[in-house]
C-alpha atoms as a PDB file:
ATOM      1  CA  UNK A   1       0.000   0.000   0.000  1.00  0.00           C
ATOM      2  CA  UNK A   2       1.459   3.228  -1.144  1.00  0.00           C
ATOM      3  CA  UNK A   3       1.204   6.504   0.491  1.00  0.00           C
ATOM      4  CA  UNK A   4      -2.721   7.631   0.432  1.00  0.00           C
ATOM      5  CA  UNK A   5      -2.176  11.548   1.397  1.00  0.00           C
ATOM      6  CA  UNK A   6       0.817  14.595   1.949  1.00  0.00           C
ATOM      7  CA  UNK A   7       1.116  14.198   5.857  1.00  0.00           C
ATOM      8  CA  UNK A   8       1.004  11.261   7.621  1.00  0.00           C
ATOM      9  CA  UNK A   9       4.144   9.772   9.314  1.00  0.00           C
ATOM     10  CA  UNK A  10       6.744   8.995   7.213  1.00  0.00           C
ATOM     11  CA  UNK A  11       7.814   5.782   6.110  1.00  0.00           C
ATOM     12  CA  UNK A  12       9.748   4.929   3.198  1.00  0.00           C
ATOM     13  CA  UNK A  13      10.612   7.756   0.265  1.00  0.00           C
ATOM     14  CA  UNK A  14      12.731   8.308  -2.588  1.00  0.00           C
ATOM     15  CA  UNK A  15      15.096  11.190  -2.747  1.00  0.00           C
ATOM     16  CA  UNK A  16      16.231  12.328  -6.185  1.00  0.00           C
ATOM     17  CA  UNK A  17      19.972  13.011  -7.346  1.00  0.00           C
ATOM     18  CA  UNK A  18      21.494  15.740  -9.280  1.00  0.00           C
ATOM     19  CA  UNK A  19      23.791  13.340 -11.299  1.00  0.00           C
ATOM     20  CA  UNK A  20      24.183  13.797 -15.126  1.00  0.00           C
ATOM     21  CA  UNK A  21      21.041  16.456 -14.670  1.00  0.00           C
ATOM     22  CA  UNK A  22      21.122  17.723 -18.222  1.00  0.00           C
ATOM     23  CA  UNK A  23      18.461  20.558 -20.167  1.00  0.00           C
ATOM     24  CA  UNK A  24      18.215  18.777 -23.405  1.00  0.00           C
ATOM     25  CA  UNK A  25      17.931  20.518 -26.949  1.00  0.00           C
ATOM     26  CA  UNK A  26      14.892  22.614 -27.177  1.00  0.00           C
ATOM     27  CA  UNK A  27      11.792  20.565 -28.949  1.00  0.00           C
ATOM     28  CA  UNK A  28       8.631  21.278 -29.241  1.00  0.00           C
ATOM     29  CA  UNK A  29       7.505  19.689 -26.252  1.00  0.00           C
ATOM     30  CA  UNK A  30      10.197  21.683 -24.188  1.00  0.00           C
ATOM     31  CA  UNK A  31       9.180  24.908 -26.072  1.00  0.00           C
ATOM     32  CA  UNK A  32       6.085  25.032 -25.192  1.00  0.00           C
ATOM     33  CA  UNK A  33       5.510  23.423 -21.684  1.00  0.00           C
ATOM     34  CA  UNK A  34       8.640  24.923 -19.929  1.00  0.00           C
ATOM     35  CA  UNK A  35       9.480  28.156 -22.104  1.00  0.00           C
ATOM     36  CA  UNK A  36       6.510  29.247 -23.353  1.00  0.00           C
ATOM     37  CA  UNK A  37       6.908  32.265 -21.251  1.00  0.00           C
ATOM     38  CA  UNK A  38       9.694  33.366 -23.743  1.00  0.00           C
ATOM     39  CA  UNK A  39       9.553  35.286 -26.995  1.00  0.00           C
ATOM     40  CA  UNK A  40      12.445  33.149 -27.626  1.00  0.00           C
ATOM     41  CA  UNK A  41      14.656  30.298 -26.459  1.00  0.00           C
ATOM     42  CA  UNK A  42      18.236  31.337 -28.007  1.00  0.00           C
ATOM     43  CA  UNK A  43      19.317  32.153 -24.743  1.00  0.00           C
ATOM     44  CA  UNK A  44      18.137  28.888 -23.143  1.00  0.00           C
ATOM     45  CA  UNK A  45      21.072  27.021 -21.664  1.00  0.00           C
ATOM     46  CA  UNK A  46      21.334  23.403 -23.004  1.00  0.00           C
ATOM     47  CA  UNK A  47      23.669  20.364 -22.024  1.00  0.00           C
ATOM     48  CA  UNK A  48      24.323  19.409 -18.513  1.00  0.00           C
ATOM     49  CA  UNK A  49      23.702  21.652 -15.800  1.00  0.00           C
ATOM     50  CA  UNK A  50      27.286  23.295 -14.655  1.00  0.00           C
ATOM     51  CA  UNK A  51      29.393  20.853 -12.193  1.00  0.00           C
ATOM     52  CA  UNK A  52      29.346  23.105  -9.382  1.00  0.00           C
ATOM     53  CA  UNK A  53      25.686  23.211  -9.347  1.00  0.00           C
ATOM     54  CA  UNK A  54      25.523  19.158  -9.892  1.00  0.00           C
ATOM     55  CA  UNK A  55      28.004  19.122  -6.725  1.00  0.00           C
ATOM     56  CA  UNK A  56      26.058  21.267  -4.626  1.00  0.00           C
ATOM     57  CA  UNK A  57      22.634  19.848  -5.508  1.00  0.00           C
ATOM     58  CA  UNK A  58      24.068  16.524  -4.264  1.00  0.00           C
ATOM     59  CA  UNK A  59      25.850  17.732  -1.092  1.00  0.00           C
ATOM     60  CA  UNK A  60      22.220  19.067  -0.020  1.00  0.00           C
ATOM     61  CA  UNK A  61      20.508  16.148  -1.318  1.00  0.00           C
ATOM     62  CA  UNK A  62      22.758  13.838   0.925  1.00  0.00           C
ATOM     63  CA  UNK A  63      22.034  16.330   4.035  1.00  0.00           C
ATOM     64  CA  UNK A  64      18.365  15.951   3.411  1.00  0.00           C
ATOM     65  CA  UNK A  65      18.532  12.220   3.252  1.00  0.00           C
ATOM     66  CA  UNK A  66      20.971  12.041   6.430  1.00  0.00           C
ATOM     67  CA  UNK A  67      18.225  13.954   8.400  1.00  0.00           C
ATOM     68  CA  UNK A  68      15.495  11.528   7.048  1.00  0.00           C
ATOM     69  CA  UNK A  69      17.923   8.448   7.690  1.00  0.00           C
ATOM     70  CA  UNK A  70      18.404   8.786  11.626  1.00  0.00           C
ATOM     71  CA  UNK A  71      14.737   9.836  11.374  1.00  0.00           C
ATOM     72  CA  UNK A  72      14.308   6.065  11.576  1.00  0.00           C
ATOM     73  CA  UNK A  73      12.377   6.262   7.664  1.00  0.00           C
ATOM     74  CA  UNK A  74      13.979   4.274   5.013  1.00  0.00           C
ATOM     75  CA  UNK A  75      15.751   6.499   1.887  1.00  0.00           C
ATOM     76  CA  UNK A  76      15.481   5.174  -1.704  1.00  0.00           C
ATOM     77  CA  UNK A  77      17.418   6.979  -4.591  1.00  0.00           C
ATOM     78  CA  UNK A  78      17.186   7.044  -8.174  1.00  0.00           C
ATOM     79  CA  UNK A  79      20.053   4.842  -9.952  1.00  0.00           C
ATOM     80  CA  UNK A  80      23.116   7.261 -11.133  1.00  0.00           C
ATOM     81  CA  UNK A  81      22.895   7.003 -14.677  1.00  0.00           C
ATOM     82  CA  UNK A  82      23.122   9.418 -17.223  1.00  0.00           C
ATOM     83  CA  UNK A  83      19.705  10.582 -18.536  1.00  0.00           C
ATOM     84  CA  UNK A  84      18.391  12.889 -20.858  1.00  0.00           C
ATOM     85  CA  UNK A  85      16.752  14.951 -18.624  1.00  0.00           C
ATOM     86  CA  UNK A  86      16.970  14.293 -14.969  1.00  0.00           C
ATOM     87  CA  UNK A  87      16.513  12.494 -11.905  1.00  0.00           C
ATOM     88  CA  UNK A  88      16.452  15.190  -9.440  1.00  0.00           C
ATOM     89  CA  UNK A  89      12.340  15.268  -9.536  1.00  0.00           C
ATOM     90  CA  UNK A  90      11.349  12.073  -8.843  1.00  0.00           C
ATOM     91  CA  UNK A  91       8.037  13.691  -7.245  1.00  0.00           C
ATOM     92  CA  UNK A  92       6.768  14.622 -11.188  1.00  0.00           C
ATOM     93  CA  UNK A  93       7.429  10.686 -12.320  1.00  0.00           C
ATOM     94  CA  UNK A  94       4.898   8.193 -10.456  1.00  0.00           C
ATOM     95  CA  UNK A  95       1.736   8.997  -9.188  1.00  0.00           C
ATOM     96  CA  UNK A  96       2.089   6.286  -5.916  1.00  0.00           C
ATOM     97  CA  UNK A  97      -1.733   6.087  -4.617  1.00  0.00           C
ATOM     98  CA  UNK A  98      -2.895   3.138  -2.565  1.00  0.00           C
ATOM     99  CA  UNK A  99      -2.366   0.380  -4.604  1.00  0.00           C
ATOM    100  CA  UNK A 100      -1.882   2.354  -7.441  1.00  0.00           C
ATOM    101  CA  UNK A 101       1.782   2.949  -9.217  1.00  0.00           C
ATOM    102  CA  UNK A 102       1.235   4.615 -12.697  1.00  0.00           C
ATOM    103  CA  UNK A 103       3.893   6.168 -14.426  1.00  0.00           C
ATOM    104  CA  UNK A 104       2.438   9.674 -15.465  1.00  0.00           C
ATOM    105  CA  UNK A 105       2.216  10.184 -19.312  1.00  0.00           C
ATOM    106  CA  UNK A 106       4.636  13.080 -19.444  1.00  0.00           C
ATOM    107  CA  UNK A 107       4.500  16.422 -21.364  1.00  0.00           C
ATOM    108  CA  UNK A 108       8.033  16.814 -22.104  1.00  0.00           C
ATOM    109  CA  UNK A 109       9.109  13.981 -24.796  1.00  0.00           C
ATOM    110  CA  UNK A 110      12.711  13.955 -23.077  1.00  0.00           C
ATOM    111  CA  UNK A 111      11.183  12.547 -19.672  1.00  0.00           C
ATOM    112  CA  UNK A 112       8.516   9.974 -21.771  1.00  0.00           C
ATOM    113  CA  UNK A 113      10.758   6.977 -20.148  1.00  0.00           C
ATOM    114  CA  UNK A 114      12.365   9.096 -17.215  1.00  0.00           C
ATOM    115  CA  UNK A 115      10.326   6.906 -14.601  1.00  0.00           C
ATOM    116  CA  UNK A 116      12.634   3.511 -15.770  1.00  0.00           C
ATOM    117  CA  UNK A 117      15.251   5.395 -13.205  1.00  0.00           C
ATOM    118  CA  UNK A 118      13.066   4.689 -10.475  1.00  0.00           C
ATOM    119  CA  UNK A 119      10.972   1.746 -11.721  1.00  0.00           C
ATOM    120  CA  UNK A 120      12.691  -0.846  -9.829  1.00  0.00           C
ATOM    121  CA  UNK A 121      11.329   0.281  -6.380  1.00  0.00           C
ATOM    122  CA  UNK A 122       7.902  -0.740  -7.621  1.00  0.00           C
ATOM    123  CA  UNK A 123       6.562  -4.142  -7.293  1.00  0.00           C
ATOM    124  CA  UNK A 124       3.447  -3.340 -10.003  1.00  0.00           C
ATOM    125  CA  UNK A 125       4.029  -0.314 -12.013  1.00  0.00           C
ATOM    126  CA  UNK A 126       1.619   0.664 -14.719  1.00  0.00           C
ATOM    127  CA  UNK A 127       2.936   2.598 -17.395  1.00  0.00           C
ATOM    128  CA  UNK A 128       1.244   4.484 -19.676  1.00  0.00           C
ATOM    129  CA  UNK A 129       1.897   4.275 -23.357  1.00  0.00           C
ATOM    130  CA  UNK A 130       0.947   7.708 -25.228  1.00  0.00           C
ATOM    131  CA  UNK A 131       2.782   9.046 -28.382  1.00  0.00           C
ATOM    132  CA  UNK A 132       3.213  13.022 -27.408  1.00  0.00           C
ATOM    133  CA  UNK A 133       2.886  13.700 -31.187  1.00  0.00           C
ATOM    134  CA  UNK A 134       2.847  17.296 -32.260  1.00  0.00           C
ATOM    135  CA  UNK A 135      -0.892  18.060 -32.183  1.00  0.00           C
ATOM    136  CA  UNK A 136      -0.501  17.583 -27.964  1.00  0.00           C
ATOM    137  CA  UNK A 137       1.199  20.686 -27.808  1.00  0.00           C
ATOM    138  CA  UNK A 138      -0.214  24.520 -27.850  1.00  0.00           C
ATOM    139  CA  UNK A 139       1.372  27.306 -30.034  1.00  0.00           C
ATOM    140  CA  UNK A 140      -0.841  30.097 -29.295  1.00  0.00           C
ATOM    141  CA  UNK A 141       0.433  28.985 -25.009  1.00  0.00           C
ATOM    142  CA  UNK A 142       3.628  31.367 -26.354  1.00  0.00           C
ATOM    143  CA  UNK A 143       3.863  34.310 -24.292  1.00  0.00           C
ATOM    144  CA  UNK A 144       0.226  34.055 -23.231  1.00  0.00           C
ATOM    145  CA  UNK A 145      -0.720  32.512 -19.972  1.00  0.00           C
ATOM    146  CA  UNK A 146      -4.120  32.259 -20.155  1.00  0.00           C
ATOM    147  CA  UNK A 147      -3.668  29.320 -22.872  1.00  0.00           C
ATOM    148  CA  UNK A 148      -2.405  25.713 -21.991  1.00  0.00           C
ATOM    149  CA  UNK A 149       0.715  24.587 -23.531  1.00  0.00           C
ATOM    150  CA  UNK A 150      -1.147  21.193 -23.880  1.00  0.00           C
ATOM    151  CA  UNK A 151      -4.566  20.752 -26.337  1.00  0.00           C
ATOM    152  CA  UNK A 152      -6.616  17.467 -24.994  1.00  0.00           C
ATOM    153  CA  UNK A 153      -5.239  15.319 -28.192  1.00  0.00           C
ATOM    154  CA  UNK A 154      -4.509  12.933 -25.674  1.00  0.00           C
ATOM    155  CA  UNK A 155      -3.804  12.226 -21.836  1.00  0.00           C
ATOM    156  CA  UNK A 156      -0.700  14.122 -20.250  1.00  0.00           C
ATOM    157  CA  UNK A 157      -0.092  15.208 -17.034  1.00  0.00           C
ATOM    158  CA  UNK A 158       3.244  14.753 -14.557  1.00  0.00           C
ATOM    159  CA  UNK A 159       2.714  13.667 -11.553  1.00  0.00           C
ATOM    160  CA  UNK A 160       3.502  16.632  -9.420  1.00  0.00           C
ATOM    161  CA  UNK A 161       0.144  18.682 -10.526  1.00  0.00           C
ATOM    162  CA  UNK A 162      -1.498  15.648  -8.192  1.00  0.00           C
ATOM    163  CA  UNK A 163      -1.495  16.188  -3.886  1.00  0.00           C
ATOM    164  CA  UNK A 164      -3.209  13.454  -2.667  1.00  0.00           C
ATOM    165  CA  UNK A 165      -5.796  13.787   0.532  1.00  0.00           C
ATOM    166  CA  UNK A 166      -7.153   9.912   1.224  1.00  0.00           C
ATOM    167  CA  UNK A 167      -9.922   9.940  -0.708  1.00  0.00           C
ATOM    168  CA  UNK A 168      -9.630  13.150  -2.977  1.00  0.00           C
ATOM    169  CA  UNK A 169      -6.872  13.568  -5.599  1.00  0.00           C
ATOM    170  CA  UNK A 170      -6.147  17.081  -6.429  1.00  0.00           C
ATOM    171  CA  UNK A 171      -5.340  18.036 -10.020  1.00  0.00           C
ATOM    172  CA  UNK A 172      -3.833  21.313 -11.231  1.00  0.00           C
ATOM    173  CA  UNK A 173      -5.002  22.203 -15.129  1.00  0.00           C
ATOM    174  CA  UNK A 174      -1.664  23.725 -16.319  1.00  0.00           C
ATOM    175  CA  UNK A 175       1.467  23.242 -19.085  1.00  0.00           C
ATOM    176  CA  UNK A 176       1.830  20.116 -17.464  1.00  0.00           C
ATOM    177  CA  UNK A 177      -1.509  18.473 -16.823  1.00  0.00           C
ATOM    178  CA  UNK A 178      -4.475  18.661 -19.255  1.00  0.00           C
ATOM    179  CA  UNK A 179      -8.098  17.267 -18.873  1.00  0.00           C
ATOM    180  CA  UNK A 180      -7.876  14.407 -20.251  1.00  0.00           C
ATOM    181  CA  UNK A 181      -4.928  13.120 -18.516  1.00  0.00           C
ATOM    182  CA  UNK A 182      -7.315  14.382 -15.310  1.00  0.00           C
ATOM    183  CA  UNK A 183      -9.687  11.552 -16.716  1.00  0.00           C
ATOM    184  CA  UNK A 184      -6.948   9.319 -17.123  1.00  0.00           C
ATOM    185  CA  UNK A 185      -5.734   9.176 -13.653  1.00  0.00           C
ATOM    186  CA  UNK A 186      -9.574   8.665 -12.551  1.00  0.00           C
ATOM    187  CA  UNK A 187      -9.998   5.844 -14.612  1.00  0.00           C
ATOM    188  CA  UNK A 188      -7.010   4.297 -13.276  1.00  0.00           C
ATOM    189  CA  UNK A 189      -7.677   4.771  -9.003  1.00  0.00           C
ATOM    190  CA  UNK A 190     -11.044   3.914  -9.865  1.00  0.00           C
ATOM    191  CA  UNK A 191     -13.660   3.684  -7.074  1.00  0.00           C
ATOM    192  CA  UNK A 192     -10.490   4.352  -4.360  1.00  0.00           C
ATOM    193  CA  UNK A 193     -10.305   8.107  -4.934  1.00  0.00           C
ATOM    194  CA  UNK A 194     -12.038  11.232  -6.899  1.00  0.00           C
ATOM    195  CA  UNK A 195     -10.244  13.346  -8.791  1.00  0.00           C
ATOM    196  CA  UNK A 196     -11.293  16.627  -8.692  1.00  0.00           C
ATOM    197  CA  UNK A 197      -9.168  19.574 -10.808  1.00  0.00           C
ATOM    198  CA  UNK A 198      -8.656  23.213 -10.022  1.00  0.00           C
ATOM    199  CA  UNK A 199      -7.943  25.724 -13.008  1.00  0.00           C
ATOM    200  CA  UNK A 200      -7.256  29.779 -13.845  1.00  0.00           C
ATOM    201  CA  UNK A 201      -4.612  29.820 -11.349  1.00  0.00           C
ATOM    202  CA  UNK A 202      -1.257  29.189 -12.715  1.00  0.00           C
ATOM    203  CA  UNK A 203      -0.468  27.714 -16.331  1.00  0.00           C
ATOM    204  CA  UNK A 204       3.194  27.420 -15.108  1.00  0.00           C
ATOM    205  CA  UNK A 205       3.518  24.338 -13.924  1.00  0.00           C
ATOM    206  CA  UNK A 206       2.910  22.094 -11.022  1.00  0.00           C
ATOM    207  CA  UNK A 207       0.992  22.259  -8.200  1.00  0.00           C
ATOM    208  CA  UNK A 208       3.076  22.407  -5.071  1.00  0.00           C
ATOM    209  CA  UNK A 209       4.496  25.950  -5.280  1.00  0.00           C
ATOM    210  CA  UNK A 210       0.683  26.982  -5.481  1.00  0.00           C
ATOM    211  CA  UNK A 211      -0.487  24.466  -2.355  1.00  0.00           C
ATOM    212  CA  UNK A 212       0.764  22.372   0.218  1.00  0.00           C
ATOM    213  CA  UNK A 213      -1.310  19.491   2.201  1.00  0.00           C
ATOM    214  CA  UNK A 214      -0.192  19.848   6.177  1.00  0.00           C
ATOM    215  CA  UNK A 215      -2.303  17.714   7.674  1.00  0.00           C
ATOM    216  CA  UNK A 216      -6.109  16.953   6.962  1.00  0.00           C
ATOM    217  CA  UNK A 217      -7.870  20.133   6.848  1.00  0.00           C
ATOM    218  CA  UNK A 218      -5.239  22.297   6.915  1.00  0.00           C
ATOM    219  CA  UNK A 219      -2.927  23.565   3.785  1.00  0.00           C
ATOM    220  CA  UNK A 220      -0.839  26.333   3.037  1.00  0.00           C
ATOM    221  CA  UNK A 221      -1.677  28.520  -0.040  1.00  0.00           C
ATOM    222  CA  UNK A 222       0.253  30.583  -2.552  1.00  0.00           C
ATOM    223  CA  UNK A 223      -1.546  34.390  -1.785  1.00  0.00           C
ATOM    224  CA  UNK A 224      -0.275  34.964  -5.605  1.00  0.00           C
ATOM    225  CA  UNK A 225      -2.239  32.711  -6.687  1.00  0.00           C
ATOM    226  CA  UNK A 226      -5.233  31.646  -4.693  1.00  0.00           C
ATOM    227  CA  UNK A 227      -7.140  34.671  -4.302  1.00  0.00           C
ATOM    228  CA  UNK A 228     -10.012  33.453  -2.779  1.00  0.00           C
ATOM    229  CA  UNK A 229     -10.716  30.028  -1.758  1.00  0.00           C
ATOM    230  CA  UNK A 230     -13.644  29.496  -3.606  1.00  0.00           C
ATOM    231  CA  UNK A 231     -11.875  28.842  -6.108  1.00  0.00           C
ATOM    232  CA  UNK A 232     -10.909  25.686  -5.162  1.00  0.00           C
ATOM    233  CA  UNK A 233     -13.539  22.421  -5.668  1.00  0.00           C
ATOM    234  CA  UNK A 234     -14.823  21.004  -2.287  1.00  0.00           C
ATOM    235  CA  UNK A 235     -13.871  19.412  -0.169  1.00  0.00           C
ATOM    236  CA  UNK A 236     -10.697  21.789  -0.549  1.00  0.00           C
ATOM    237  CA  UNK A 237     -12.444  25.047  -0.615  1.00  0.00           C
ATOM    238  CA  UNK A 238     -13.702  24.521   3.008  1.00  0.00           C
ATOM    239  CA  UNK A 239     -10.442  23.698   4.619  1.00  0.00           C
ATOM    240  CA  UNK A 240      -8.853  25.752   7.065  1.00  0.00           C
ATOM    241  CA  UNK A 241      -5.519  27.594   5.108  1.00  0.00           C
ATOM    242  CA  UNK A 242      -2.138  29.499   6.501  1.00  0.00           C
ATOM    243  CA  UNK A 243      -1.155  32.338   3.507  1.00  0.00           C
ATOM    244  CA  UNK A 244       2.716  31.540   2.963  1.00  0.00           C
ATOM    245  CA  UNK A 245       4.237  35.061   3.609  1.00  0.00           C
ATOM    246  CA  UNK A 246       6.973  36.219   1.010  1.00  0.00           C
ATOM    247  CA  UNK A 247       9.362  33.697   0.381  1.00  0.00           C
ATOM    248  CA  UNK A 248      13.256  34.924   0.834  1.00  0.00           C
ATOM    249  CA  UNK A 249      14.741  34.393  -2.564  1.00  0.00           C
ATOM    250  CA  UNK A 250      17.674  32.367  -2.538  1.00  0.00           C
ATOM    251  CA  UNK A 251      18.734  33.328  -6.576  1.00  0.00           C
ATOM    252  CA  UNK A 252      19.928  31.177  -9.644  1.00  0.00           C
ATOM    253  CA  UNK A 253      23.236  29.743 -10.719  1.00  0.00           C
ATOM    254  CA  UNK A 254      23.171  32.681 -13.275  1.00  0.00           C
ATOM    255  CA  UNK A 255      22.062  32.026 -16.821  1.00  0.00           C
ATOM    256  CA  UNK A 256      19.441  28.914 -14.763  1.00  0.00           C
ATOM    257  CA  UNK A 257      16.344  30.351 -13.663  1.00  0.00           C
ATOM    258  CA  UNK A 258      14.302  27.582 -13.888  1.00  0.00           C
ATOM    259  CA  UNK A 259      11.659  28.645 -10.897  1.00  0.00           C
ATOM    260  CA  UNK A 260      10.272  31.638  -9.438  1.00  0.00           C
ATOM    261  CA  UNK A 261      11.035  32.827  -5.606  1.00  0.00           C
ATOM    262  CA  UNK A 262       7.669  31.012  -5.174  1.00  0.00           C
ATOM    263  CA  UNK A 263       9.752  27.443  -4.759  1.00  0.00           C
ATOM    264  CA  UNK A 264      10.536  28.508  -0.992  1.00  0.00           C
ATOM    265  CA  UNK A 265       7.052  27.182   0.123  1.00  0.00           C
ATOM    266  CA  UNK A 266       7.868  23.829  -1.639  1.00  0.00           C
ATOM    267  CA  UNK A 267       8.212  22.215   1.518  1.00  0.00           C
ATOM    268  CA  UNK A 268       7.897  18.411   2.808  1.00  0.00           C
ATOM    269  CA  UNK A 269       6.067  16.771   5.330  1.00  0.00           C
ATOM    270  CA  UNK A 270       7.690  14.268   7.572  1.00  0.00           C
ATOM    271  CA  UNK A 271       4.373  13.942   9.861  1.00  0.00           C
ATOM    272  CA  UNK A 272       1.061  16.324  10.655  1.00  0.00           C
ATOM    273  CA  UNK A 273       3.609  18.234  12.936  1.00  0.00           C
ATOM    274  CA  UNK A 274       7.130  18.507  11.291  1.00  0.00           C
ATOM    275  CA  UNK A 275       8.013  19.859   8.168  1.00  0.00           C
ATOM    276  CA  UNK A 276      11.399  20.558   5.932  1.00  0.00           C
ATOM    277  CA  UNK A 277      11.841  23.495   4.640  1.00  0.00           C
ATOM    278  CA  UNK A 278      14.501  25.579   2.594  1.00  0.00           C
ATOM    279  CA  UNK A 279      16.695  26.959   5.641  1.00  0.00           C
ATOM    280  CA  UNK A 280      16.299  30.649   4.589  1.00  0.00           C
ATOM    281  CA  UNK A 281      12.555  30.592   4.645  1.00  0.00           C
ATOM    282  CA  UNK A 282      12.044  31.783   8.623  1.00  0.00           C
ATOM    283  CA  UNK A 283       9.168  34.023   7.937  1.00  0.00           C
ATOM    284  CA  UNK A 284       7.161  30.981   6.776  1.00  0.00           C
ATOM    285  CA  UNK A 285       8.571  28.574   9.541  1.00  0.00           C
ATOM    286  CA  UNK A 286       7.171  31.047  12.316  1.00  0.00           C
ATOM    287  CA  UNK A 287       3.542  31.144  10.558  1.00  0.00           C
ATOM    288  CA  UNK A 288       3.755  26.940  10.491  1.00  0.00           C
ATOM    289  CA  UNK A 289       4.893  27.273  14.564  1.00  0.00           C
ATOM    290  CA  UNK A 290       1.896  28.697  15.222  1.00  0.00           C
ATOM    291  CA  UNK A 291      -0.125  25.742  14.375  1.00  0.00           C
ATOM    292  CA  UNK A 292       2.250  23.515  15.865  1.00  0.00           C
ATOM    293  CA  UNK A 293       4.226  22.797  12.747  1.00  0.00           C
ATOM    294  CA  UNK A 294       7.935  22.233  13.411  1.00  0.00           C
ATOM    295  CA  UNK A 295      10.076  23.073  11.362  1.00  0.00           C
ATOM    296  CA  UNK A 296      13.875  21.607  10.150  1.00  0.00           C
ATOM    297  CA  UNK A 297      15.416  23.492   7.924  1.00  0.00           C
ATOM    298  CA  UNK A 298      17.874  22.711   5.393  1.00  0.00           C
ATOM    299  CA  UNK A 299      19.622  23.981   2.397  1.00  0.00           C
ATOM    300  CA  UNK A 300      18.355  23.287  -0.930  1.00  0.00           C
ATOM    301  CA  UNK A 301      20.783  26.431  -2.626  1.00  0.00           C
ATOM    302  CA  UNK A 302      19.565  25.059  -5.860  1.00  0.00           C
ATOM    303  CA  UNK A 303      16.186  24.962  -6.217  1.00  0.00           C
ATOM    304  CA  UNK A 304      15.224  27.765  -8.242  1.00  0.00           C
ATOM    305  CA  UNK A 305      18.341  26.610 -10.560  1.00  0.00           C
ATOM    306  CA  UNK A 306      16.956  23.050 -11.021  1.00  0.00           C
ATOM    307  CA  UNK A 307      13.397  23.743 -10.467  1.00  0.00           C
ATOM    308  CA  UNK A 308      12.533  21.739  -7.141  1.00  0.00           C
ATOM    309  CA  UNK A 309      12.757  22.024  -3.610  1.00  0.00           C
ATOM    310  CA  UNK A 310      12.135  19.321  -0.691  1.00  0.00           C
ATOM    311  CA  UNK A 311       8.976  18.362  -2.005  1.00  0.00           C
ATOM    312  CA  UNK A 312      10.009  18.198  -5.708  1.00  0.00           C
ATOM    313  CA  UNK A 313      12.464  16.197  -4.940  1.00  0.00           C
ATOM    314  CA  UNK A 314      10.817  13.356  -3.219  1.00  0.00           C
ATOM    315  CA  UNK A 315       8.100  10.775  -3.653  1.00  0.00           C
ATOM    316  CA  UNK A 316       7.239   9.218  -0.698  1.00  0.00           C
ATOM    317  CA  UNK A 317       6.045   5.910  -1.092  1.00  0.00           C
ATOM    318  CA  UNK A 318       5.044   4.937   2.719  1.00  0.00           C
ATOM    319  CA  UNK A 319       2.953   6.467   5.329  1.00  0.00           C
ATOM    320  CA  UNK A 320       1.446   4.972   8.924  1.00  0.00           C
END
């Protein structure tokens, strides 16, 4: 049985790695889900990601799973191979639900087979076998937010636009997740979850620097983007929220903005009462000690760089 929500005690997670991390030549796909916010991509960085960040990434990934290690919770890592993406995110690869392990259909064409990095810590992993031909992806999403790099030609979503909450699955509409794949994912958990989606908020890209599940009832929300929490489908729209305060920007290896300032509130839950967090991000960490929410903090100094903090770069697999 795989993890059924964001909070409960911690069992058993992976933790990604920075090795071989690599932005791959711009396609279409790439264009248009992760750049579409460009006039143009000629000063996109491609190759691997410099050495020094690769290092660093690492030396904070290791922290992060030394904390989790004498936490008594068992760490599980990617293999170090090279890739043609990378394996830093393993939170956008499975969707790990119950008794569910589906390999999302991906919308960038360089991560289509990304989850085989990770596939041998699942006993039963369904994998989902779409094309991502050219009519899946969105010209007019160029420089304009309001439209969806992604048309509904087929299913597509990664699995970080999903937080799970026991019996609710909720799906961000973005670049990275369209309806249909919404419909795919409900077809698969079946009759053990509903999926219910939330739109108009943010086309750019997942969902957890936007919300984060603390424990049942309670979430943090992105003031930038949720406005009002009716705009959120029920149950979610009556839960109680905390409005994450402006996060400290930690910067970009230069010439590697790959997130905004917004990535601070990416954080992780170890159980209903103790979070990690980027170390720098204090002002939140005294709003999340008022509801009894400790706090460890940690350094993550690349996380706007690569475009994932602590709960990017996890999937946790087991929960009590």
């Amino acid at each position: 049985m795989y993890s059924t929500n964001e909070w409960n005690d911690l069992q058993e997670v992976i933790v990604g790695v920075a090795d071989y991390a690599t932005i791959p030549n711009i396609d279409r796909s790439l264009r248009l889900v992760n750049y579409s916010n460009l006039e143009h991509t000629n000063q996109v960085a491609t190759g691997l990601y410099p050495q020094q960040v690769i290092h660093e990434a690492n030396e904070d990934l290791d922290i992060f799973c030394d904390f989790l290690t004498k936490a008594g919770i068992k760490v599980h890592r990617p293999r170090r191979e090279p890739c043609t993406y990378y394996n830093y995110c393993p939170r956008d690869l499975v969707v790990a639900f119950k008794d569910l392990a589906l390999a999302s259909p991906m919308c960038l064409r360089a991560r289509k087979h990304n989850y085989k990095h990770i596939e041998h810590l699942f006993h039963n992993l369904t994998v989902a076998h779409f094309d991502q031909p050219d009519e899946l992806y969105n010209d007019g999403a160029v420089k304009n937010p309001d439209i969806y790099a992604l048309t509904e030609h087929e299913p597509s979503f990664d699995a970080a636009n999903i937080l799970r909450a026991d019996d609710h699955l909720l799906y961000l509409i973005s670049n990275s997740g369209n309806h249909k794949g919404a419909q795919y994912l409900q077809e698969q958990v079946g009759t053990n979850a509903k999926v219910v989606t939330v739109e108009g908020i943010y086309s750019y890209m997942h969902i957890d620097s936007t919300i984060a599940f603390l424990r049942e009832g309670l979430m943090l929300i992105n003031p930038s983007r949720i406005k009002d929490m009716s705009i959120l489908p029920k149950p979610f729209c009556d839960w109680d929220y905390i409005v994450c305060p402006e996060p400290h920007d930690i910067g970009y290896y230069p010439g590697y903005c790959n997130a905004s300032p917004w990535i601070g509130m990416n954080l992780f839950s170890v159980n209903p009462n103790l979070v990690v967090l980027e170390k720098h991000q204090t002002a939140l960490a005294k709003e999340l000690n008022k509801h009894n929410i400790e706090c460890e903090l940690l350094p993550m100094r690349h996380s706007r760089t690569m475009s994932g903090s602590f709960h990017c770069v996890t999937l946790d697999l087991s929960r009590k």
